[in-house]
PDB file of N, CA and C in Angstrom:
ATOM      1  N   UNK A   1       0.844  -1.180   0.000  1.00  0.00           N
ATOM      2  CA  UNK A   1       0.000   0.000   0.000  1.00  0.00           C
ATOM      3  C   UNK A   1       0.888   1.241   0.000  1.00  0.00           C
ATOM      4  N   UNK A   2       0.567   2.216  -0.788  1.00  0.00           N
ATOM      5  CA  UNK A   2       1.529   3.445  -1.357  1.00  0.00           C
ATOM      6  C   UNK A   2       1.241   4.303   0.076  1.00  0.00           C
ATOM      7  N   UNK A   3       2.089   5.117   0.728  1.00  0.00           N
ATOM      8  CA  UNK A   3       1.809   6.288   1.364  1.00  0.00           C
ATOM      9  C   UNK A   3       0.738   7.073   1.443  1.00  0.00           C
ATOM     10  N   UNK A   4       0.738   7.429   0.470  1.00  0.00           N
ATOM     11  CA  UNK A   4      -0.873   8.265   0.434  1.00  0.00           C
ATOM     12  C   UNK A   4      -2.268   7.365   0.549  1.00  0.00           C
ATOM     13  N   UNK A   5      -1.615   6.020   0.220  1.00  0.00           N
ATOM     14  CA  UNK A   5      -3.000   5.217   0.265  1.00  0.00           C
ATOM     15  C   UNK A   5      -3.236   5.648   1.866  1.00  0.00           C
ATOM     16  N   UNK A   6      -2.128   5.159   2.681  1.00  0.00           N
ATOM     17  CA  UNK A   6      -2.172   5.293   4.544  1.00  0.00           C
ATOM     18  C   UNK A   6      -2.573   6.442   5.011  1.00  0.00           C
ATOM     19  N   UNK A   7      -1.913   7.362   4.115  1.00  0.00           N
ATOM     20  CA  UNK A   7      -2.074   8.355   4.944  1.00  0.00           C
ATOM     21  C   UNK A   7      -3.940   8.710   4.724  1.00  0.00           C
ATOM     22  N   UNK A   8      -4.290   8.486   3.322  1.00  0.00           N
ATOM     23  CA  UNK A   8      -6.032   8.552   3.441  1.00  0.00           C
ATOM     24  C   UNK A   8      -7.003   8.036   3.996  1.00  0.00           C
ATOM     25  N   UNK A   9      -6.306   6.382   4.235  1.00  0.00           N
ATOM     26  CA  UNK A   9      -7.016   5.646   4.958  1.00  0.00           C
ATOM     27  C   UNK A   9      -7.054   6.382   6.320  1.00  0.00           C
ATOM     28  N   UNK A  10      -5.430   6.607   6.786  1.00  0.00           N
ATOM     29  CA  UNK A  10      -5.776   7.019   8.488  1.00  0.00           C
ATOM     30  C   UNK A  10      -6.541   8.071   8.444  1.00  0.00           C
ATOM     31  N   UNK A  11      -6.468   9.470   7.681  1.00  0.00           N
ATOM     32  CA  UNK A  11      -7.259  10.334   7.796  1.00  0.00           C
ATOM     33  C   UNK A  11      -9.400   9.905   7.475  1.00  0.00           C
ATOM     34  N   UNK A  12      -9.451   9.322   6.830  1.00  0.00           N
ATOM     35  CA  UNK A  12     -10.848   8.588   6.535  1.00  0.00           C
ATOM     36  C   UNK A  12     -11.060   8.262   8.502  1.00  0.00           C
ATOM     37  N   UNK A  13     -10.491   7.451   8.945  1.00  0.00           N
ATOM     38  CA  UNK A  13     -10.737   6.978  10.320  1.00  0.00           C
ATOM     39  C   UNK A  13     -10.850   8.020  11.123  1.00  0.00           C
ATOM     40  N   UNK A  14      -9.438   9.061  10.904  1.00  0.00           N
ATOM     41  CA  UNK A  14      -9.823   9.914  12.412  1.00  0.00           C
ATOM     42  C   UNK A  14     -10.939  10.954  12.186  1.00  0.00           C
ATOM     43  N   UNK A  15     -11.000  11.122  10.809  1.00  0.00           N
ATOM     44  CA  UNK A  15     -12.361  11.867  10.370  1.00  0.00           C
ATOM     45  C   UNK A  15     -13.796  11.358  11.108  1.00  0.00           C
ATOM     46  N   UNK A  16     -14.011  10.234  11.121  1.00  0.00           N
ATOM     47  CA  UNK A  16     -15.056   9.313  11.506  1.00  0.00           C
ATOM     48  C   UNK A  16     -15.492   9.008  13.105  1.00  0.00           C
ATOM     49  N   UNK A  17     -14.079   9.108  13.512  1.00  0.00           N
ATOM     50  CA  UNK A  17     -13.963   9.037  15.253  1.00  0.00           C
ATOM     51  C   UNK A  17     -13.986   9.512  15.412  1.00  0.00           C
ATOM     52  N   UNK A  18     -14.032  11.234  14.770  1.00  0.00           N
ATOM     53  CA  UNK A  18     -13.976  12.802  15.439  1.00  0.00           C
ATOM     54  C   UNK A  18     -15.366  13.945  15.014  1.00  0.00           C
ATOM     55  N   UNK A  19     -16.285  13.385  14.321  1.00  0.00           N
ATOM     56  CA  UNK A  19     -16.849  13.888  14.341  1.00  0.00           C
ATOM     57  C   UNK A  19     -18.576  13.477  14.922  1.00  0.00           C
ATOM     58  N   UNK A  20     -19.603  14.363  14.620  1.00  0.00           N
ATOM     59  CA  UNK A  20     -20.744  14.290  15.457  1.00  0.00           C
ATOM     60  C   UNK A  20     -21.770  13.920  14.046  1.00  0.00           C
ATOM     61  N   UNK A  21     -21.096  14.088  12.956  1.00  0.00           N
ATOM     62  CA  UNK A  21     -22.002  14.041  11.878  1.00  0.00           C
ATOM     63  C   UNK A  21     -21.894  12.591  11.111  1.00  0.00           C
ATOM     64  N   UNK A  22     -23.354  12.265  10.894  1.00  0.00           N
ATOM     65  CA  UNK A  22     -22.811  10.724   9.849  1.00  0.00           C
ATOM     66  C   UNK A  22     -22.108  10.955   8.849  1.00  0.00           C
ATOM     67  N   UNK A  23     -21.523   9.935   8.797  1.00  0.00           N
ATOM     68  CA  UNK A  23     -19.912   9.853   7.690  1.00  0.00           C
ATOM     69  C   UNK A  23     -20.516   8.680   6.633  1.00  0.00           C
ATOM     70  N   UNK A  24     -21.466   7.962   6.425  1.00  0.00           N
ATOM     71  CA  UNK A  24     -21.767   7.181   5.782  1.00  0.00           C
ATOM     72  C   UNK A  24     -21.520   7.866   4.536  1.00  0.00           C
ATOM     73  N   UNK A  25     -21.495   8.860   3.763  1.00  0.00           N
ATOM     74  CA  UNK A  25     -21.692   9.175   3.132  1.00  0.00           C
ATOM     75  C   UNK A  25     -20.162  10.140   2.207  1.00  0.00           C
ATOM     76  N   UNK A  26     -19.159  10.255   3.691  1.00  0.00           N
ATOM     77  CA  UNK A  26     -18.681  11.016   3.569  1.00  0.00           C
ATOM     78  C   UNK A  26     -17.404  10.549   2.004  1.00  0.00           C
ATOM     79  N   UNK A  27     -16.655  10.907   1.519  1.00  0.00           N
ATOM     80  CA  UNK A  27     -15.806  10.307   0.228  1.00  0.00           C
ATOM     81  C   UNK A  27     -14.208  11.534   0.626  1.00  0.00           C
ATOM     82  N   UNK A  28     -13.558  11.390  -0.133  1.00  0.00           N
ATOM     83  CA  UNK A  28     -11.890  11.942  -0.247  1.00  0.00           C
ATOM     84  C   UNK A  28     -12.401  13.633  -0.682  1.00  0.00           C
ATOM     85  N   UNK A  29     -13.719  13.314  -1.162  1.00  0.00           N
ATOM     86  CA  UNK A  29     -14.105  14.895  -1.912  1.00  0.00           C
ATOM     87  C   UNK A  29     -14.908  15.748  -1.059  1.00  0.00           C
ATOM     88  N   UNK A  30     -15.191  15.131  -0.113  1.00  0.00           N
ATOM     89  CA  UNK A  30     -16.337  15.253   1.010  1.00  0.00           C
ATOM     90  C   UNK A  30     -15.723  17.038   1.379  1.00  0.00           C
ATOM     91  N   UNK A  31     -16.414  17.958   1.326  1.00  0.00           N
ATOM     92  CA  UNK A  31     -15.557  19.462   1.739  1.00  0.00           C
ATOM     93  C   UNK A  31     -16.459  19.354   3.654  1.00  0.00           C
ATOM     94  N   UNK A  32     -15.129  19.312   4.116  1.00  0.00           N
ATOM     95  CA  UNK A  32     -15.358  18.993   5.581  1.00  0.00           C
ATOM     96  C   UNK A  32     -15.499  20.049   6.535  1.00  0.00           C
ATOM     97  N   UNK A  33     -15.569  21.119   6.177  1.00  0.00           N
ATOM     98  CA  UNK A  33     -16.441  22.108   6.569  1.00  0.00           C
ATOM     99  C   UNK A  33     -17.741  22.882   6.345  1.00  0.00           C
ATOM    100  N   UNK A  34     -17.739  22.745   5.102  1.00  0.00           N
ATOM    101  CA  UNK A  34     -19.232  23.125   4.213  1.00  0.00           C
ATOM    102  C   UNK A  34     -19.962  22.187   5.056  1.00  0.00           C
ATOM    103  N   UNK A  35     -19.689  21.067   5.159  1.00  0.00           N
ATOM    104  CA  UNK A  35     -20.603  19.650   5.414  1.00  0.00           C
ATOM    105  C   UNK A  35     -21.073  20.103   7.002  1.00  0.00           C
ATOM    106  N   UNK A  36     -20.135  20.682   7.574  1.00  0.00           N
ATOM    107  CA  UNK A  36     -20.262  20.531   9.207  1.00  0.00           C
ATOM    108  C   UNK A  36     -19.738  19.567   9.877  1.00  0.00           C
ATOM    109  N   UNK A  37     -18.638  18.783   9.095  1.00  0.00           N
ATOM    110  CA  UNK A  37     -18.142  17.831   9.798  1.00  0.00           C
ATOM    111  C   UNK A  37     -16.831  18.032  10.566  1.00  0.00           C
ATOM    112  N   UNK A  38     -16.290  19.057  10.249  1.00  0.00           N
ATOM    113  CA  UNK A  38     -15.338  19.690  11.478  1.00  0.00           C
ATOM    114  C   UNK A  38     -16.211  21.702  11.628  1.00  0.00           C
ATOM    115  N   UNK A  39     -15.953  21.902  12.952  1.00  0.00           N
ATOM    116  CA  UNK A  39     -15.906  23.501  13.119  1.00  0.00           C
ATOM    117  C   UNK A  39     -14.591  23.903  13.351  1.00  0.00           C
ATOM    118  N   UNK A  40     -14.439  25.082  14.186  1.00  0.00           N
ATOM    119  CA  UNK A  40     -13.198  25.683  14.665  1.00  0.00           C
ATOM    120  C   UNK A  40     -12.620  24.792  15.753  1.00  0.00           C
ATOM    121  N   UNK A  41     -13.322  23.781  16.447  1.00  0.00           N
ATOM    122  CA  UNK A  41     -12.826  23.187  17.308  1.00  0.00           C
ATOM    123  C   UNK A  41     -12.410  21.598  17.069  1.00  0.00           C
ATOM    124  N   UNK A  42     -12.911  21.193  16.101  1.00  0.00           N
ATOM    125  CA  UNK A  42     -12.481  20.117  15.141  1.00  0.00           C
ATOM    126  C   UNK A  42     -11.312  20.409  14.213  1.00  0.00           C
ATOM    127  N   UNK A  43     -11.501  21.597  13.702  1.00  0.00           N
ATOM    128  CA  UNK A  43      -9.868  21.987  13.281  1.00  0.00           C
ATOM    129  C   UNK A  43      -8.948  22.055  13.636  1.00  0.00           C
ATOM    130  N   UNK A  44      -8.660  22.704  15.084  1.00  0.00           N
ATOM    131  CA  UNK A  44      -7.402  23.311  15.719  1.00  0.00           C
ATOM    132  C   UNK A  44      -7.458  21.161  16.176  1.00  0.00           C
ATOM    133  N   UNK A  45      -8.135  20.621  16.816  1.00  0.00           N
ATOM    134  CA  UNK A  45      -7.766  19.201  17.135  1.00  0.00           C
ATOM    135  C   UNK A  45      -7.329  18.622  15.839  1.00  0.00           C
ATOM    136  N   UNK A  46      -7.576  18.895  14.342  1.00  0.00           N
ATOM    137  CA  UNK A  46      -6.996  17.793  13.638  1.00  0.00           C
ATOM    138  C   UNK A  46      -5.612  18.604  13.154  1.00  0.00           C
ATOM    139  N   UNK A  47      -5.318  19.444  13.675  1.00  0.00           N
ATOM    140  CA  UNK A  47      -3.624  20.201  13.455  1.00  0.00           C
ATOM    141  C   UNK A  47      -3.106  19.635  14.407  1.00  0.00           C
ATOM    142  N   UNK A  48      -3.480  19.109  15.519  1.00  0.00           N
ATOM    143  CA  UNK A  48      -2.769  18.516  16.488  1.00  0.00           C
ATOM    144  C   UNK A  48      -2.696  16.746  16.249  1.00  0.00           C
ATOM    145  N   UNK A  49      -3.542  16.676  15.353  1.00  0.00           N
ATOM    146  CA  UNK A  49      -3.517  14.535  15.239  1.00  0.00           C
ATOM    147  C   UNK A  49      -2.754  14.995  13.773  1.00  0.00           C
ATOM    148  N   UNK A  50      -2.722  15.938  13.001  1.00  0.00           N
ATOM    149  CA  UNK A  50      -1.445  16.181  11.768  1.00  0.00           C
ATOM    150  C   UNK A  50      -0.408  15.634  12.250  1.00  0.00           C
ATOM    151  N   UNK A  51       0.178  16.702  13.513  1.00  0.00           N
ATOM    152  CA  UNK A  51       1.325  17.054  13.785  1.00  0.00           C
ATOM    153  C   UNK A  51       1.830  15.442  14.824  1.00  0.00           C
ATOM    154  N   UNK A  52       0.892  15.048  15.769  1.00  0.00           N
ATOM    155  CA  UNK A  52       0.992  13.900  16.283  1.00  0.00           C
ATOM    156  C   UNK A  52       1.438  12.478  15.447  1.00  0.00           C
ATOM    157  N   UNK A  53       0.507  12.048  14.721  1.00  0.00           N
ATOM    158  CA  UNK A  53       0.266  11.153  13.422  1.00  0.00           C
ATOM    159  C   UNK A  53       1.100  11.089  12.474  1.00  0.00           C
ATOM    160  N   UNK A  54       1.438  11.911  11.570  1.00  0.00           N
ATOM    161  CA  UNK A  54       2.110  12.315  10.623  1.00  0.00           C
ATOM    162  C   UNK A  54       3.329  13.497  10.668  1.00  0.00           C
ATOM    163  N   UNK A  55       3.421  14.114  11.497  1.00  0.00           N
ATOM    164  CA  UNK A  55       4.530  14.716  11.973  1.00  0.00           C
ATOM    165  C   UNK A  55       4.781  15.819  11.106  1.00  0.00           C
ATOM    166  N   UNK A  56       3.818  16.450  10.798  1.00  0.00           N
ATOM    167  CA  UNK A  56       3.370  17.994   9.783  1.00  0.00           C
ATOM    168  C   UNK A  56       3.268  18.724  11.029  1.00  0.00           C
ATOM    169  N   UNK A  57       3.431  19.952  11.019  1.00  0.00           N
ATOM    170  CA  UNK A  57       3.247  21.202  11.407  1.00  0.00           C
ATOM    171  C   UNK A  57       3.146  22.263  10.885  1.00  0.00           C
ATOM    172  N   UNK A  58       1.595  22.427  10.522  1.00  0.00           N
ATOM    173  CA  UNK A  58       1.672  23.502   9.561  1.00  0.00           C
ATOM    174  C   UNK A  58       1.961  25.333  10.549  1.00  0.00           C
ATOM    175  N   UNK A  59       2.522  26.037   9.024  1.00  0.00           N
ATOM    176  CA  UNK A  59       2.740  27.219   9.322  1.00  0.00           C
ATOM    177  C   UNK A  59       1.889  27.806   9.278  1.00  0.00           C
ATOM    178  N   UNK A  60       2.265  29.253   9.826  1.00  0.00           N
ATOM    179  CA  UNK A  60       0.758  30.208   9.604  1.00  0.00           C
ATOM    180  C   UNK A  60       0.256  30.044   8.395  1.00  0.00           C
ATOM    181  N   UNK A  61       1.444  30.484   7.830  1.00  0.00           N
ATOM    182  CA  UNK A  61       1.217  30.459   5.506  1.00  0.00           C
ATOM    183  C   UNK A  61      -0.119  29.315   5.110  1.00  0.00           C
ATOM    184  N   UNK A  62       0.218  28.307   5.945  1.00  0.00           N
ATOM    185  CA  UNK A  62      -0.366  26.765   5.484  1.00  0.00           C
ATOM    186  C   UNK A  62      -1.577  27.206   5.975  1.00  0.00           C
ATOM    187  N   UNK A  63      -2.442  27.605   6.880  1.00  0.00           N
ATOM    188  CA  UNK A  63      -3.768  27.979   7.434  1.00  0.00           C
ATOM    189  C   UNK A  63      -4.423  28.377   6.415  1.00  0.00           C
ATOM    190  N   UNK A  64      -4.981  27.766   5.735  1.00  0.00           N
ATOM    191  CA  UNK A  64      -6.085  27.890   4.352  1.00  0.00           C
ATOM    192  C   UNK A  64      -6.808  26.905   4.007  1.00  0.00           C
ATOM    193  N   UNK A  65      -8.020  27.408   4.041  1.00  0.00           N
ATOM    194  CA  UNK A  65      -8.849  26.385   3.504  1.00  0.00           C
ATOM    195  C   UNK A  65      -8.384  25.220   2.661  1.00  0.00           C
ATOM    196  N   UNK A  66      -8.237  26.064   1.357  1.00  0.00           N
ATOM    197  CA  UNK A  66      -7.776  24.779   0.536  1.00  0.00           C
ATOM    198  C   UNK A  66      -6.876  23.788   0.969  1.00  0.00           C
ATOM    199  N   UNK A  67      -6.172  23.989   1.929  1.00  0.00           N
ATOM    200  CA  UNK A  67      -5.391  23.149   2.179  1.00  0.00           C
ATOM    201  C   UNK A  67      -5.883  21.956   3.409  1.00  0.00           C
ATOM    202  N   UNK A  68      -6.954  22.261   3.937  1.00  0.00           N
ATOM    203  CA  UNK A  68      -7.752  21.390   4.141  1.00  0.00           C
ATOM    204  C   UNK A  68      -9.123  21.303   4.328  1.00  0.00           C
ATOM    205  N   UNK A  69      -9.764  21.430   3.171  1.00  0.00           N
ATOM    206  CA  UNK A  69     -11.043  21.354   2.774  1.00  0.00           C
ATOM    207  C   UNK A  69     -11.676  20.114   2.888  1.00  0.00           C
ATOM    208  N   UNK A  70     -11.207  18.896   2.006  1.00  0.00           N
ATOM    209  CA  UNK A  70     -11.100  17.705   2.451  1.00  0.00           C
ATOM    210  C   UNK A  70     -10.242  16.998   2.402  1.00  0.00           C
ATOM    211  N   UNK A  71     -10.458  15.446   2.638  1.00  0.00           N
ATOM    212  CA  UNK A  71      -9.163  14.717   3.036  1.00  0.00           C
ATOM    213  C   UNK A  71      -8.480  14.750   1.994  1.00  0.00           C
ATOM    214  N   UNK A  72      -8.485  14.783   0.563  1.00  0.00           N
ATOM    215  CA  UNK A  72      -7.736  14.620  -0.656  1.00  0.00           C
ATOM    216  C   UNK A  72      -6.789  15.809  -0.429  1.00  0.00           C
ATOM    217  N   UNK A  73      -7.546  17.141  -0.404  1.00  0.00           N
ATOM    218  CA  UNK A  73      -6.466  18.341   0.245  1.00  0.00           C
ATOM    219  C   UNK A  73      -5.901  18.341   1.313  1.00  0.00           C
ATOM    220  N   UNK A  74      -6.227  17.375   2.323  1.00  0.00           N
ATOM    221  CA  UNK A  74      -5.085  17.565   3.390  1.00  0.00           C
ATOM    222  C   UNK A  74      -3.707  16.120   3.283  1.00  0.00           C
ATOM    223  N   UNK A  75      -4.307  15.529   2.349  1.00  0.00           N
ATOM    224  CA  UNK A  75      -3.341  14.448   1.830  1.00  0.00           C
ATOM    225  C   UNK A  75      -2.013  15.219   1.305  1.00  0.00           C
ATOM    226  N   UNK A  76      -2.819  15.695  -0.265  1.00  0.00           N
ATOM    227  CA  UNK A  76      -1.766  16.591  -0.618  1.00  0.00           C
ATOM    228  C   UNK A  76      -1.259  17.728  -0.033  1.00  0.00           C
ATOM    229  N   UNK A  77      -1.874  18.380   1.243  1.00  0.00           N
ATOM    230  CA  UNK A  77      -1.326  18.852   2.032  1.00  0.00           C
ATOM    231  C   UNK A  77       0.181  18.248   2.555  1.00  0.00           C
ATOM    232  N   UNK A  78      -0.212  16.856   3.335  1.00  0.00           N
ATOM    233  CA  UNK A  78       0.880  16.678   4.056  1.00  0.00           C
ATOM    234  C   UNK A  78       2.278  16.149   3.382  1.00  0.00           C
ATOM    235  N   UNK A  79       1.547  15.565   2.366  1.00  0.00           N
ATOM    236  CA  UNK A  79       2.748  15.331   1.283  1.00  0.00           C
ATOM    237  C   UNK A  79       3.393  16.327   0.577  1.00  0.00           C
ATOM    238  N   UNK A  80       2.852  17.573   0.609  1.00  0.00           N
ATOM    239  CA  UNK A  80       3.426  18.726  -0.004  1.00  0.00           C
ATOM    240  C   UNK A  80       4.268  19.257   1.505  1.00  0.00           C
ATOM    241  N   UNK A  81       4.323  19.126   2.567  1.00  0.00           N
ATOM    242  CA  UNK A  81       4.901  19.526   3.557  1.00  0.00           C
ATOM    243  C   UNK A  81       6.069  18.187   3.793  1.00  0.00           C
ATOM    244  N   UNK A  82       5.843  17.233   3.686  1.00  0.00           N
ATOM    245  CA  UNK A  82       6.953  16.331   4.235  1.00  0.00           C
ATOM    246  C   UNK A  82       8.025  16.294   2.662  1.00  0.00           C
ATOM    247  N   UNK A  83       7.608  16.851   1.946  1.00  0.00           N
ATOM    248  CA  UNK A  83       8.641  17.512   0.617  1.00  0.00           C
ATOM    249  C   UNK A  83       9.759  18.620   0.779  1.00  0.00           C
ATOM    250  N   UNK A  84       8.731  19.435   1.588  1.00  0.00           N
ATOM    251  CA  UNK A  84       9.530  20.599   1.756  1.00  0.00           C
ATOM    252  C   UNK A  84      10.086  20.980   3.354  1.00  0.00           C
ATOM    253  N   UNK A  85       9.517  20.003   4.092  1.00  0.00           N
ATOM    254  CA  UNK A  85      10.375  19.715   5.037  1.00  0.00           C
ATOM    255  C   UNK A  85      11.687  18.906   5.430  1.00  0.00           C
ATOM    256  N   UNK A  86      12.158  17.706   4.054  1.00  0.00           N
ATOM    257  CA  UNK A  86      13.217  17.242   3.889  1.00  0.00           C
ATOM    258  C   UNK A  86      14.266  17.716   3.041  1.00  0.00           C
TER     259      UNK A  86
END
């Protein structure tokens, strides 16, 4: 299984264990705030299971939506950070 496969799968899970909203439905395209499936307090916790999990720390710069809208953008998020962090 490729990296990004893991890293989507794990994000798919902690998405699922962390939120209040059904996920049956939810996909890689799922925009996880529009939806209501994270707020401001679901966010600042999944910068901390980033940084825990996967060992990203995003910068101020990085604080943008697009960069995690949904899991496909925070995939290529973290893979665009563990690039430019080595």
């Amino acid at each position: 299984m490729s990296d990004k496969l893991k890293i989507e799968e794990a994000l798919f899970a902690y998405v699922k264990e962390n939120t209040y909203k059904e996920t049956d439905s939810l996909t890689a395209d799922t925009m996880l705030f529009v939806e209501g499936i994270f707020d401001s307090m679901g966010f600042a916790l999944l910068l901390d299971h980033l940084e825990e999990a996967f060992g990203v720390s995003p910068d101020d710069d990085d604080l943008v939506e697009e960069n995690f809208e949904s899991i496909n953008a925070i995939v290529a998020f973290i893979e665009k950070k563990r690039l430019s962090d080595s």
